[in-house]
C-alpha atoms as a PDB file:
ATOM      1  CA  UNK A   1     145.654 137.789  85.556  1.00  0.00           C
ATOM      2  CA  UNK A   2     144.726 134.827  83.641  1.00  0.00           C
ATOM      3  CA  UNK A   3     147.921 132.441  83.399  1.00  0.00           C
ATOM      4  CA  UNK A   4     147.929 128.497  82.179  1.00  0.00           C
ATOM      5  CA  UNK A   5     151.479 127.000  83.829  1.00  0.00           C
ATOM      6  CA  UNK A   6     151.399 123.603  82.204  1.00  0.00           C
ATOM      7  CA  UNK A   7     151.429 123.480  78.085  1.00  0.00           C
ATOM      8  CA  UNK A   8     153.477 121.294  75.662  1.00  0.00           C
ATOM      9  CA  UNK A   9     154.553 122.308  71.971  1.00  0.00           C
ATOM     10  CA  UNK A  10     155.710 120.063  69.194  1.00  0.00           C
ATOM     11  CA  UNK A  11     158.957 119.427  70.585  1.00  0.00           C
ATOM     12  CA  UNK A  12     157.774 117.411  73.170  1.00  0.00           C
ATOM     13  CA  UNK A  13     154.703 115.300  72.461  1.00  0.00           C
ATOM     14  CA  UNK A  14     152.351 118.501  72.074  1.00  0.00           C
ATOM     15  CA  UNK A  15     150.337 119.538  68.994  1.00  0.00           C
ATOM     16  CA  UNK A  16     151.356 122.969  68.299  1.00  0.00           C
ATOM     17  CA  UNK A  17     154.835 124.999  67.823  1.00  0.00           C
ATOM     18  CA  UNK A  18     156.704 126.954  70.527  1.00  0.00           C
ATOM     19  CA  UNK A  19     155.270 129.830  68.410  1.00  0.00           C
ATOM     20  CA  UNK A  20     152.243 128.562  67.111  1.00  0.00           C
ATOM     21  CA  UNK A  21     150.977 127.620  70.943  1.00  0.00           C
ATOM     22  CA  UNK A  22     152.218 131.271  71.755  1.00  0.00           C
ATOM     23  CA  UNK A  23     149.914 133.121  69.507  1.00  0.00           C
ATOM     24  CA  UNK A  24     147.392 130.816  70.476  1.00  0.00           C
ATOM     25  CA  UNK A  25     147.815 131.677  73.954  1.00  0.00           C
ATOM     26  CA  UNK A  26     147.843 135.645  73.211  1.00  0.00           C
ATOM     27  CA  UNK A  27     144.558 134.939  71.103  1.00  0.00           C
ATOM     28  CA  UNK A  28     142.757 134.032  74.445  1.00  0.00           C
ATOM     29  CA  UNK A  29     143.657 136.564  76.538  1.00  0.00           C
ATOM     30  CA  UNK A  30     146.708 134.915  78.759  1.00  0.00           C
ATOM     31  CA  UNK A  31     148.293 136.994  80.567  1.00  0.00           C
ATOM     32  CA  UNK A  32     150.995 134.223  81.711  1.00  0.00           C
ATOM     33  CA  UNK A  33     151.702 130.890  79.448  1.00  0.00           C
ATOM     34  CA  UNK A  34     154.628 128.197  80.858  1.00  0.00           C
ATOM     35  CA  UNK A  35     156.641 125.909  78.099  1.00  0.00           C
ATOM     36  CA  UNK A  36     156.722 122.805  80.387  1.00  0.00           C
ATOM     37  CA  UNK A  37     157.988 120.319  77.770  1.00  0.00           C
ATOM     38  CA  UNK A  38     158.521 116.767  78.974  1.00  0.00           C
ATOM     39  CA  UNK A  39     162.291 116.203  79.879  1.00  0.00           C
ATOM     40  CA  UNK A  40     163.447 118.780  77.116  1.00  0.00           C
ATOM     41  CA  UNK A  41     164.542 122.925  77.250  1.00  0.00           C
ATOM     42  CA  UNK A  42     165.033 123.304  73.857  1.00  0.00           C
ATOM     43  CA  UNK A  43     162.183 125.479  72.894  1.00  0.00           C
ATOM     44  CA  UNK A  44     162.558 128.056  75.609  1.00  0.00           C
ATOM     45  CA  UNK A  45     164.854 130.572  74.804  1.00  0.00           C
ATOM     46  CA  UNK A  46     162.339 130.785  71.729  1.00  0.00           C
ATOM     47  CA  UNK A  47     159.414 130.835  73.681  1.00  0.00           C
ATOM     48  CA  UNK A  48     160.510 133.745  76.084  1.00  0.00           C
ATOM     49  CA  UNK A  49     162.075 135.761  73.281  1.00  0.00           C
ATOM     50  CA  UNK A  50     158.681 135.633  70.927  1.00  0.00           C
ATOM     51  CA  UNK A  51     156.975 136.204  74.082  1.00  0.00           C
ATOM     52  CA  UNK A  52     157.795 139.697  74.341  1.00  0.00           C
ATOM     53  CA  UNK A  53     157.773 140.027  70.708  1.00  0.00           C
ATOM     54  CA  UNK A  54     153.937 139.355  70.879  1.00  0.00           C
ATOM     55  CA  UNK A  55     153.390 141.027  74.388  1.00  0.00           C
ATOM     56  CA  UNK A  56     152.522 137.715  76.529  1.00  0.00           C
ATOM     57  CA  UNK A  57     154.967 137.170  79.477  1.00  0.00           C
ATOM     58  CA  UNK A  58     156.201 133.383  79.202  1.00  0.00           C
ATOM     59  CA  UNK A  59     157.314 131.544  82.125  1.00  0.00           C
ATOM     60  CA  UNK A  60     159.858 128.855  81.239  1.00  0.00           C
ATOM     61  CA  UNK A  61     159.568 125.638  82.589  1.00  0.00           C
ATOM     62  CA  UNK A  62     160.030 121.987  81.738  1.00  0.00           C
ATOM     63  CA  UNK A  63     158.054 119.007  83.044  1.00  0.00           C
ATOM     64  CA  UNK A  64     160.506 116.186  84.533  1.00  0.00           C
ATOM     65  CA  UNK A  65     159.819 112.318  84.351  1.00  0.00           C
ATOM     66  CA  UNK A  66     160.717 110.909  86.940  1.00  0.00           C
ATOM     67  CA  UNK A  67     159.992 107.956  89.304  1.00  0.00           C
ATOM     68  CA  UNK A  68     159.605 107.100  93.322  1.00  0.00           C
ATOM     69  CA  UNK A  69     161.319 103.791  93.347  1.00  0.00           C
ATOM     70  CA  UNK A  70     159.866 102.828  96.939  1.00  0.00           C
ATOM     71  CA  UNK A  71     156.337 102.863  94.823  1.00  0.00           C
ATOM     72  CA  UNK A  72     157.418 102.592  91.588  1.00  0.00           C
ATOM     73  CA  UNK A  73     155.172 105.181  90.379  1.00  0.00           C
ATOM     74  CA  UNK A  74     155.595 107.779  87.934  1.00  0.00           C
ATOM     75  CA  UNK A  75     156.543 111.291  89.301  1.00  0.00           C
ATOM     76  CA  UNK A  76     156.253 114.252  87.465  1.00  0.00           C
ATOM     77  CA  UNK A  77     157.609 117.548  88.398  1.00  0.00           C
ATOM     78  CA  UNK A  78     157.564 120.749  86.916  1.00  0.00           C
ATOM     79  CA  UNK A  79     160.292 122.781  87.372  1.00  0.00           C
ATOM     80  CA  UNK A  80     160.000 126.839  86.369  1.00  0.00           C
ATOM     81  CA  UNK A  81     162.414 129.340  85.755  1.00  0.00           C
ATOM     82  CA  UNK A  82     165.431 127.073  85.686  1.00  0.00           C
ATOM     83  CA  UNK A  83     168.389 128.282  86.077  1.00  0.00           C
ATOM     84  CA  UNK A  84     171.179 127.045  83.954  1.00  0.00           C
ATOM     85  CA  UNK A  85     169.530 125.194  80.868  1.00  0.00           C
ATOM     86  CA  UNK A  86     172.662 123.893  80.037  1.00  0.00           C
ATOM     87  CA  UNK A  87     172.998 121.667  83.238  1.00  0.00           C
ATOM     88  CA  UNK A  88     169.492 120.659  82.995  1.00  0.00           C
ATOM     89  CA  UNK A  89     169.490 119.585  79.396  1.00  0.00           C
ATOM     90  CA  UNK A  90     172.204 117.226  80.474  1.00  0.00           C
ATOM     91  CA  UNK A  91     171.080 115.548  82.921  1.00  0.00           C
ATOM     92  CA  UNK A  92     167.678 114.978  80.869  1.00  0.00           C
ATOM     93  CA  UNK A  93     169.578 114.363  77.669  1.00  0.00           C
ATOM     94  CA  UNK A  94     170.462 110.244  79.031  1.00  0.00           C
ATOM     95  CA  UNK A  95     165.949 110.032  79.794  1.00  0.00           C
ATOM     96  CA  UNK A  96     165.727 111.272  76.045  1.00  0.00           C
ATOM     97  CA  UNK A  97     167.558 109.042  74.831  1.00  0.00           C
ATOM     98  CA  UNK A  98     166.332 106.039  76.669  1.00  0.00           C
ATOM     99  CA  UNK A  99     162.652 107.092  75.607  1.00  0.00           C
ATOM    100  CA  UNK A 100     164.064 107.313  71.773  1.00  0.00           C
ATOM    101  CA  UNK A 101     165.288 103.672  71.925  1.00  0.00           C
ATOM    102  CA  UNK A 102     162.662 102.321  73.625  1.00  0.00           C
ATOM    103  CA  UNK A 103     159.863 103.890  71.765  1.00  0.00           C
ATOM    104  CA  UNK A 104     161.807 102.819  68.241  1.00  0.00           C
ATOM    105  CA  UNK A 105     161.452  99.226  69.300  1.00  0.00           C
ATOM    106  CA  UNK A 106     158.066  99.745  69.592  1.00  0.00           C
ATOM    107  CA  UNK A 107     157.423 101.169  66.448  1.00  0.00           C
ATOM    108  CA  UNK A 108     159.443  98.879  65.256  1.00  0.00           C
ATOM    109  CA  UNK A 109     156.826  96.097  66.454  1.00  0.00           C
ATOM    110  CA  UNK A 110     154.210  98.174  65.244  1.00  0.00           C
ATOM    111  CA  UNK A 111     155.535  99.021  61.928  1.00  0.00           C
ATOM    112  CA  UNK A 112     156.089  94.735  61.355  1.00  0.00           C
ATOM    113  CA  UNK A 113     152.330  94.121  62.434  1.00  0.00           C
ATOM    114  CA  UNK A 114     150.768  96.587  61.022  1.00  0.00           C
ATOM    115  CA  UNK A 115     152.774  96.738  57.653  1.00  0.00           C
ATOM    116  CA  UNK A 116     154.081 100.338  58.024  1.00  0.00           C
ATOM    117  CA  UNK A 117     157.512 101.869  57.205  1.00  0.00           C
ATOM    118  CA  UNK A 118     159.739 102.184  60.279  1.00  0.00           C
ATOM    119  CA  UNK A 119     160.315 105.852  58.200  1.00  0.00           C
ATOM    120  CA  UNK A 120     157.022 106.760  59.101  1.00  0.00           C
ATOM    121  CA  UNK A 121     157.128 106.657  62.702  1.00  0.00           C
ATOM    122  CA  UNK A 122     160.284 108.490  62.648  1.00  0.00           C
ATOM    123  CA  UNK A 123     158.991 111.182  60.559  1.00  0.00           C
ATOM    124  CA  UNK A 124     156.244 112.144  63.034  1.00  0.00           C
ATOM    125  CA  UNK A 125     158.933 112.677  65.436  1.00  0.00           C
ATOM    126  CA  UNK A 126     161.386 114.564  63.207  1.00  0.00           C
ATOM    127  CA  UNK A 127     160.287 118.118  64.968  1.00  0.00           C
ATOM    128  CA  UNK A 128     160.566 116.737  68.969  1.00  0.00           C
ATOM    129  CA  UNK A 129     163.261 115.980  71.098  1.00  0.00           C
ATOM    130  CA  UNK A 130     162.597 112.394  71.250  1.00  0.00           C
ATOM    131  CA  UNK A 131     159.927 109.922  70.321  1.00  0.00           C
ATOM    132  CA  UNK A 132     156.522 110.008  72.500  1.00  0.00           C
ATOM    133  CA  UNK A 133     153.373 108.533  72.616  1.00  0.00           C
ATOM    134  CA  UNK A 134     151.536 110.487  70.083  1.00  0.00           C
ATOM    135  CA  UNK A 135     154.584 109.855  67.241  1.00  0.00           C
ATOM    136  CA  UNK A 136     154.092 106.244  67.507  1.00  0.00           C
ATOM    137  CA  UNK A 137     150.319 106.269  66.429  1.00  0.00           C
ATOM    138  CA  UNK A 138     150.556 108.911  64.184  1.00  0.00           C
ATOM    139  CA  UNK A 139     151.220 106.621  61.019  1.00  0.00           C
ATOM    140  CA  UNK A 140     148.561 104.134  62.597  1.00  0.00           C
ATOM    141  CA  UNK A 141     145.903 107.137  62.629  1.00  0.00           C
ATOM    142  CA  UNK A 142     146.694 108.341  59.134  1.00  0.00           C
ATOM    143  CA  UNK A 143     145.896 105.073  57.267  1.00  0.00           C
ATOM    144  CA  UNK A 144     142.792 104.564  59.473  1.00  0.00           C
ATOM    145  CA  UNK A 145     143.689 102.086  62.312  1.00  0.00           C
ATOM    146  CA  UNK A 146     142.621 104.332  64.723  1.00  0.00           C
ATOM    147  CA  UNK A 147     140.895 107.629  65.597  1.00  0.00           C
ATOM    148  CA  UNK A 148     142.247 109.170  68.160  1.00  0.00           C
ATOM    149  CA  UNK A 149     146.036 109.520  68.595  1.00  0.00           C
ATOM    150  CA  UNK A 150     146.079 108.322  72.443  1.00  0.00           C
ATOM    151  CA  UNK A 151     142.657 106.328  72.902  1.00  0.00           C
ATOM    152  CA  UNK A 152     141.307 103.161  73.173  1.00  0.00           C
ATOM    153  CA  UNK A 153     143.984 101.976  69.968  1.00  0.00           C
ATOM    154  CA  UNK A 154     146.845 103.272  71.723  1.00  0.00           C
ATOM    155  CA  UNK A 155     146.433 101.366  75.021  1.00  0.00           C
ATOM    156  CA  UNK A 156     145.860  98.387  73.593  1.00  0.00           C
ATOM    157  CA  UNK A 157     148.410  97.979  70.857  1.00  0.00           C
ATOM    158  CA  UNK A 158     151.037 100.360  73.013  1.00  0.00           C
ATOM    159  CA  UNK A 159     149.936 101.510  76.152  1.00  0.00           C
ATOM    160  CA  UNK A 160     151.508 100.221  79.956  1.00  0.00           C
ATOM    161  CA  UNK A 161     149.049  97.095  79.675  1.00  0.00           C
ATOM    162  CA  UNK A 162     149.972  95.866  76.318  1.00  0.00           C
ATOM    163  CA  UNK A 163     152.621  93.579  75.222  1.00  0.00           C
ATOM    164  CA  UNK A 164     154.963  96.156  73.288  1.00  0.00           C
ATOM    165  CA  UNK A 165     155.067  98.003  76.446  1.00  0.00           C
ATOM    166  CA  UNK A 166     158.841  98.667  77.612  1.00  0.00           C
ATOM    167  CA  UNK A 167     159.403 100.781  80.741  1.00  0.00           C
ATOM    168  CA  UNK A 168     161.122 103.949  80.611  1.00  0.00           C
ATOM    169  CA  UNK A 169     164.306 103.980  83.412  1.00  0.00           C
ATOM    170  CA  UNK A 170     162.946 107.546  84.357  1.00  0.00           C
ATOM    171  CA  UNK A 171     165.263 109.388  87.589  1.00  0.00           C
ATOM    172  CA  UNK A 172     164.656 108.705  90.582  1.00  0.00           C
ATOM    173  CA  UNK A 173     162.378 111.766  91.680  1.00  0.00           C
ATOM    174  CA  UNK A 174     165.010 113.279  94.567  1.00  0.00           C
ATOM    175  CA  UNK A 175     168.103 113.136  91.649  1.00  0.00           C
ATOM    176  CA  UNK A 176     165.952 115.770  89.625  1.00  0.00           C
ATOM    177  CA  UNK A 177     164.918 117.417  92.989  1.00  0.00           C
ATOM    178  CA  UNK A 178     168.680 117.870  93.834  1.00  0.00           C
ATOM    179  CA  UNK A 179     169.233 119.308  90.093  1.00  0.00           C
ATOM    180  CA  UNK A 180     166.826 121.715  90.474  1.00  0.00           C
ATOM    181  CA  UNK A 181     167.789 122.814  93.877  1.00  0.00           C
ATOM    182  CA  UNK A 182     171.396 123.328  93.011  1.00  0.00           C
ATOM    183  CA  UNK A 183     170.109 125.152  89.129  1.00  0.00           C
ATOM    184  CA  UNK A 184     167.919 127.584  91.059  1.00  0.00           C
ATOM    185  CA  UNK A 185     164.709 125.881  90.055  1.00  0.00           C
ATOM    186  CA  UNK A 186     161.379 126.039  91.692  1.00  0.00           C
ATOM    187  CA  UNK A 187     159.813 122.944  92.026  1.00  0.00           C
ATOM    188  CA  UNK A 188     156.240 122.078  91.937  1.00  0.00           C
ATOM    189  CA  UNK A 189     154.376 118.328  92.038  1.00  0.00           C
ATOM    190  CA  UNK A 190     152.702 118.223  88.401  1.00  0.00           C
ATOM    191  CA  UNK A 191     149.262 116.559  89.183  1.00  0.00           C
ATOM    192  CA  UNK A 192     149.988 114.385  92.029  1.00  0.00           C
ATOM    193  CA  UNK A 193     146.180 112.538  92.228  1.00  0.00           C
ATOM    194  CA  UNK A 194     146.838 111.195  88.876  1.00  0.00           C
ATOM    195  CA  UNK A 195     150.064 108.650  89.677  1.00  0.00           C
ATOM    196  CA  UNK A 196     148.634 108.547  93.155  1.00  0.00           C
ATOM    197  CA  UNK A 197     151.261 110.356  94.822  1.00  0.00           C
ATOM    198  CA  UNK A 198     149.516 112.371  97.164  1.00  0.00           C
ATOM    199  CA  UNK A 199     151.407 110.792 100.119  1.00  0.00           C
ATOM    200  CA  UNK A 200     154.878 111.159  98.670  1.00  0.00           C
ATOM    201  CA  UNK A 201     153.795 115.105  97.548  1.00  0.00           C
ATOM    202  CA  UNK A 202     153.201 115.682 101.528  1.00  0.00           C
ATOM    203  CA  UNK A 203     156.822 113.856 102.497  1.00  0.00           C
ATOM    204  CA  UNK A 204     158.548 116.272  99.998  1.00  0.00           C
ATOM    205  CA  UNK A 205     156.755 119.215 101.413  1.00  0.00           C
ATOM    206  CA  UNK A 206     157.661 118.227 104.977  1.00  0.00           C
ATOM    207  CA  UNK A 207     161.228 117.678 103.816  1.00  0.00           C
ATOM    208  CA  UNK A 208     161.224 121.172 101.852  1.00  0.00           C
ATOM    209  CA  UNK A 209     162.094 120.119  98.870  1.00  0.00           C
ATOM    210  CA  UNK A 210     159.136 121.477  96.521  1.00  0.00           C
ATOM    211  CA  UNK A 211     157.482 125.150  96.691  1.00  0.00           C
ATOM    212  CA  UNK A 212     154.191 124.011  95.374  1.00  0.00           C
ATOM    213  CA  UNK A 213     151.691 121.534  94.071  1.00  0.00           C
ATOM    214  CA  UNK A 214     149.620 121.987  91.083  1.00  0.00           C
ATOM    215  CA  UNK A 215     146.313 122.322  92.403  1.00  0.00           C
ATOM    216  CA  UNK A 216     143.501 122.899  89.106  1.00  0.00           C
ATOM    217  CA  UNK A 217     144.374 120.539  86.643  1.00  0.00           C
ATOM    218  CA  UNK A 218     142.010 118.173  84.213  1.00  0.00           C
ATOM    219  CA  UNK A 219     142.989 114.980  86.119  1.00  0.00           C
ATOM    220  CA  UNK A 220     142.997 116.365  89.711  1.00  0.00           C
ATOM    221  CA  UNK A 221     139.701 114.796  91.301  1.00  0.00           C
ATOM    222  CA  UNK A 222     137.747 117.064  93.823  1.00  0.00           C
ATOM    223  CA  UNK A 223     138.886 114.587  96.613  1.00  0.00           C
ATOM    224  CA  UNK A 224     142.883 115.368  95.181  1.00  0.00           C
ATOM    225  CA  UNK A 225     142.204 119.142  95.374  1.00  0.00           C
ATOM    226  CA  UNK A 226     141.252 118.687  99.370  1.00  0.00           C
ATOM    227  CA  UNK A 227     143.994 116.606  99.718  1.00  0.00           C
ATOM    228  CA  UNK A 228     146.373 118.821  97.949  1.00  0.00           C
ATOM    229  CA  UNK A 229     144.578 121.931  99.385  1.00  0.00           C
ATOM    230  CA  UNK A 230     145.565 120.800 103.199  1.00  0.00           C
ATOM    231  CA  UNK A 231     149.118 119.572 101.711  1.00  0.00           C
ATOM    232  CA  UNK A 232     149.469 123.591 100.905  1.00  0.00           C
ATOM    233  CA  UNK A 233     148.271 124.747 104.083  1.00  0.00           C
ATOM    234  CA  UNK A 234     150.577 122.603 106.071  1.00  0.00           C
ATOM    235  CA  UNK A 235     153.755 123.443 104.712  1.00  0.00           C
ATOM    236  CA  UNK A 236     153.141 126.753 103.397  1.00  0.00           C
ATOM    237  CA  UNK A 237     152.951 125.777  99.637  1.00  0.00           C
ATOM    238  CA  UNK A 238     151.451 127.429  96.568  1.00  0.00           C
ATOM    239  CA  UNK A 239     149.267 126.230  94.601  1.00  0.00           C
ATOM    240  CA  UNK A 240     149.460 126.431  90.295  1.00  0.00           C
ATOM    241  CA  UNK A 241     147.094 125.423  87.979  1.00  0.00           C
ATOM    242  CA  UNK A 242     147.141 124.358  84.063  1.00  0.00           C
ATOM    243  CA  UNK A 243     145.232 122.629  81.558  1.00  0.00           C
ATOM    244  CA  UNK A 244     147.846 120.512  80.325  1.00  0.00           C
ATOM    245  CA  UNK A 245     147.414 121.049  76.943  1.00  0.00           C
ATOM    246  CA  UNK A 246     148.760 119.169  73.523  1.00  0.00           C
ATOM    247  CA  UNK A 247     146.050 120.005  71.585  1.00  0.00           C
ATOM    248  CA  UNK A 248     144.874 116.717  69.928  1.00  0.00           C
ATOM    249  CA  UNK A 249     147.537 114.781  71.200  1.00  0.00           C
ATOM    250  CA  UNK A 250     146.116 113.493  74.424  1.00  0.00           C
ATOM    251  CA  UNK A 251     143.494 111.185  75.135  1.00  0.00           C
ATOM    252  CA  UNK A 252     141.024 113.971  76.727  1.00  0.00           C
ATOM    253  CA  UNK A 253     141.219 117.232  75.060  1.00  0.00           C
ATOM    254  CA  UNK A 254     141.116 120.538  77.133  1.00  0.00           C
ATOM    255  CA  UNK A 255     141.167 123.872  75.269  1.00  0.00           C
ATOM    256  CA  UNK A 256     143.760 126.015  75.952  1.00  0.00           C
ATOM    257  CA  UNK A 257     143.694 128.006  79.317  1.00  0.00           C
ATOM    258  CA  UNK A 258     140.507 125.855  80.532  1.00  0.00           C
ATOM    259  CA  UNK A 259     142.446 125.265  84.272  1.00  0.00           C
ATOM    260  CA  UNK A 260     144.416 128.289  85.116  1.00  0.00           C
ATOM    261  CA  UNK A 261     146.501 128.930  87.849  1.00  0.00           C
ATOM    262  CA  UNK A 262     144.960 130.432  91.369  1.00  0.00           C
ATOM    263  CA  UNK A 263     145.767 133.767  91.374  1.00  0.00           C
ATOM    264  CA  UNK A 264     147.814 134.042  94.842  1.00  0.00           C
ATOM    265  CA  UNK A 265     149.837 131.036  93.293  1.00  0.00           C
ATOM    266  CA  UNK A 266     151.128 132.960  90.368  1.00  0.00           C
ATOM    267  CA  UNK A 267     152.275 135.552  92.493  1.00  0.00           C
ATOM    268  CA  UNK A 268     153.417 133.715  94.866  1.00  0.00           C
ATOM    269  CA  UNK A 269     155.738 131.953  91.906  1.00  0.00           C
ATOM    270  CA  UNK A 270     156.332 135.191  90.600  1.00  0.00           C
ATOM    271  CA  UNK A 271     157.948 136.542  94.289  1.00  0.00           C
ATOM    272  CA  UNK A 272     159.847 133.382  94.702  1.00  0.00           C
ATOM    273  CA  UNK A 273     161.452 134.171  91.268  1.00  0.00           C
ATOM    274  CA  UNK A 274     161.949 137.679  92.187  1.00  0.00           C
ATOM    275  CA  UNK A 275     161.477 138.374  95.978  1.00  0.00           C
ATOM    276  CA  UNK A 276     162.022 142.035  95.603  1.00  0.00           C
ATOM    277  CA  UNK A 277     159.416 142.544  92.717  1.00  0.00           C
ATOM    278  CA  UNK A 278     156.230 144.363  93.156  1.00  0.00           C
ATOM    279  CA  UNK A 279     153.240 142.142  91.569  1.00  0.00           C
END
């Protein structure tokens, strides 16, 4: 079974629509798709009811933000099949939020020095939950300043290096842990070579407090995979795999279902959702 566990739609920073990514993903031949948006549940009941309109079984999910304030890294954790959407959109509502007003004053600095309408930036963002990355250079790669949406441009006039940078006060990585414990989550460590948290991905698998670790993803080095491989092994994890994909709206594109999940990890995910269940 061919199944991508890590996409974004329009309502986070991805390309596409909830449906739009859907039909792609039927198109291709998935079997499995997961909605991981970042920090936001609002497209899944969509996603999981087209779904099985279109005959394509759709894993819900959501990608947290979070943060390991002993490193001060970036965490990210993708949660599937959670539980009470309610209780999770809450508690990601107040990181929403804090993205929106941080990322205005941004564009708000971009839109003085670069003579563009505030309006603009706000516009590109008028179908997501909040204002990312891609929304602030949108109006900047319309009229030319740039090519890409998230390339050389973007971490220069915007990215974690430049002056406009503002840093988002993400969760602290065991508060969303503890969330998705007590929701009935199933928590995995979204590409842990990329934010270099390899080490802290091993001292939440010794503690037991994530199922698995995404293993083929575009950003995951060889050297990550054997790392990540002997995590798994150790603590009894599975592995998933994705390709990450927002169409154009990253700064290395990867085609839909181009890193797919190992097949004993979708099953795996599958039984922990339904122990009973015959796969």
């Amino acid at each position: 079974m061919k199944a991508d566990l890590h996409t974004h739609t329009n309502l986070s920073d991805g390309y596409f629509s909830v449906k739009d990514l859907i039909d792609y993903g039927k198109r291709i031949g998935l079997d499995y798709m997961a909605i991981t948006d970042h920090d936001t549940v609002a497209g899944l009941i969509t996603a999981i009811s087209y779904g099985k309109h279109i005959g394509i079984n759709i894993i819900p999910g959501v990608e947290f933000s979070t943060r390991d304030y002993e490193t001060g890294r970036p965490v990210h954790i993708l949660c599937y099949y959670p539980g009470d959407l309610f209780a999770f959109q809450e508690f990601l509502d107040p990181v929403l939020e804090s993205r929106f007003q941080i990322k205005y004053e941004m564009c708000r600095s971009l839109s003085k020095d670069f003579g563009i309408d505030l309006y603009e930036f706000e516009k590109a963002a008028r179908e997501s939950a909040s204002i990312y990355n891609p929304h602030m250079m949108f109006p900047l790669w319309e009229r030319g300043f740039t090519k890409d949406l998230i390339g050389d441009f973007f971490k220069r006039e915007a990215g974690s290096k430049s002056s406009r940078y503002i840093k988002i006060p993400y969760p602290n990585v065991y508060e969303a842990l503890d969330l998705i414990d007590r929701a009935g989550g199933i928590p995995v460590i979204a590409h842990p070579g990329e934010y270099d948290s390899l080490k802290l991905t091993a001292k939440l698998a010794k503690e037991g407090l994530i199922k698995g670790i995404e293993y083929n993803h575009p950003r995951n080095t060889d050297s990550d995979r054997e790392q990540i491989l002997s995590i798994a092994r150790e603590y009894n994890l599975f592995l998933t795999g994705g390709t990450d994909y927002h169409g154009p709206n990253t700064s290395t594109v990867n085609p839909l279902g181009t890193f797919l999940c190992p097949q004993e990890g979708l099953l795996a995910l599958l039984k922990e959702k339904n122990p009973g269940a015959v796969h």
